[in-house]
Protein backbone atom coordinates (compact mmCIF):
# COMPACT_ATOMS: atom_id res chain seq x y z
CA UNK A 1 -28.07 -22.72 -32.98
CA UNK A 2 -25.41 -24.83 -30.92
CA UNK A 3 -23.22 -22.30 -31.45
CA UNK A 4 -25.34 -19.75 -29.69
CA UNK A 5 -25.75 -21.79 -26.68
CA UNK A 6 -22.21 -22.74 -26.07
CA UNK A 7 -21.17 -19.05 -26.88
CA UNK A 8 -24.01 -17.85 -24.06
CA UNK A 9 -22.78 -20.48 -21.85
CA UNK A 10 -18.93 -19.43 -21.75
CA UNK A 11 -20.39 -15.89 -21.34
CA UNK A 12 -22.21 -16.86 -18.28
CA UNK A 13 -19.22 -19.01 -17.04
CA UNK A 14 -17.21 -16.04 -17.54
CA UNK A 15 -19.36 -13.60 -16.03
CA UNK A 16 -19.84 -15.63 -12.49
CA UNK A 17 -15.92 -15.55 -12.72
CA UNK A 18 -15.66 -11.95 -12.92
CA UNK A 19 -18.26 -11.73 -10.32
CA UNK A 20 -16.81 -14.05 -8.06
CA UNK A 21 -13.57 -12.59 -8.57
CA UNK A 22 -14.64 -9.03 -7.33
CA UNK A 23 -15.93 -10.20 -4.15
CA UNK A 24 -11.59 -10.76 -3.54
CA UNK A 25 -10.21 -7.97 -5.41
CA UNK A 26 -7.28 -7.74 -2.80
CA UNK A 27 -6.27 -10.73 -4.39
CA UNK A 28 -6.96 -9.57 -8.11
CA UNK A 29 -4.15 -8.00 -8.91
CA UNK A 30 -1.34 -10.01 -7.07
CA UNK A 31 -2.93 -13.03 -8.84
CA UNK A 32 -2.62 -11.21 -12.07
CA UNK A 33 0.96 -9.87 -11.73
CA UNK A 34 2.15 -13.51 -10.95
CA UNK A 35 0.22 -14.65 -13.75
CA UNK A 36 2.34 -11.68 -16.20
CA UNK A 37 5.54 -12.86 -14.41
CA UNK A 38 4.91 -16.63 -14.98
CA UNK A 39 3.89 -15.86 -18.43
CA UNK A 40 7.27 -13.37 -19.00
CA UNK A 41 9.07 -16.29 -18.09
CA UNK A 42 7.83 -18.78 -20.28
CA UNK A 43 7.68 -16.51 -23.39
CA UNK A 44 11.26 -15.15 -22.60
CA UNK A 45 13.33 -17.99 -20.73
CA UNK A 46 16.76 -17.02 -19.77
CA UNK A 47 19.69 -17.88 -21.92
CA UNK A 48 21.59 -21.23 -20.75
CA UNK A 49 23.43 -20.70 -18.16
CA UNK A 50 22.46 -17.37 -17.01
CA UNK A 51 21.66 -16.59 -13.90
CA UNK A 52 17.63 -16.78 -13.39
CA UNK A 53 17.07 -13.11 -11.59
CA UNK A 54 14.09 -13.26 -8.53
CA UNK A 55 10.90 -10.91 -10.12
CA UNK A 56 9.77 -8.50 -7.82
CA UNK A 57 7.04 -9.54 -5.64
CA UNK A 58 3.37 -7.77 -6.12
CA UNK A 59 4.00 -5.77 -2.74
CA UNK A 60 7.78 -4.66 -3.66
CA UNK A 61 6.34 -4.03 -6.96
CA UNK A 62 3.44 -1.27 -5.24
CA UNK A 63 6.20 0.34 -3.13
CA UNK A 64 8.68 0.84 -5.77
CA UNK A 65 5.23 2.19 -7.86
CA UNK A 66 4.28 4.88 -5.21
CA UNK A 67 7.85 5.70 -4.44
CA UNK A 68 8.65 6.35 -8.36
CA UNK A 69 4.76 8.11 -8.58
CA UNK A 70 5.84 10.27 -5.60
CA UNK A 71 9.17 11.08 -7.20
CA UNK A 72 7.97 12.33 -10.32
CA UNK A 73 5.14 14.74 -8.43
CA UNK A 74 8.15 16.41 -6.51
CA UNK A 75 9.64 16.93 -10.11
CA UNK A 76 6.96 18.63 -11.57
CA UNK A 77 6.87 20.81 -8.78
């Protein structure tokens, strides 16, 4: 029975989350590409002594996106 309730309760946590998180959704997906970066980082740390290379930033990332989208269009054509 306890089990229930806390389960429902992280469900309805979650849910205002999500919620509350579409109301911003221009932030939604910068917030989540940092997230992926920081976590690529952690998971895959640089050897010793190399060189730590700069990740793209979410608004680099959505012009080099388009421009590589728009390139492969003109291809097919």
């Amino acid at each position: 029975m306890k089990r229930g309730v806390i389960a429902g309760g992280l469900c309805a946590a979650m849910a205002v989350g999500v919620l509350a998180g579409c109301a911003q959704m221009k932030r939604f997906y910068p917030n989540v590409y940092a997230a992926l970066q920081a976590r690529e980082q952690l998971r895959h740390p640089p050897p010793p002594g190399q060189r730590i290379e700069t990740p793209l930033g979410y608004q680099q990332y959505q012009a080099q996106r388009r421009r590589l989208i728009e390139d492969s269009a003109r291809q097919r054509n």
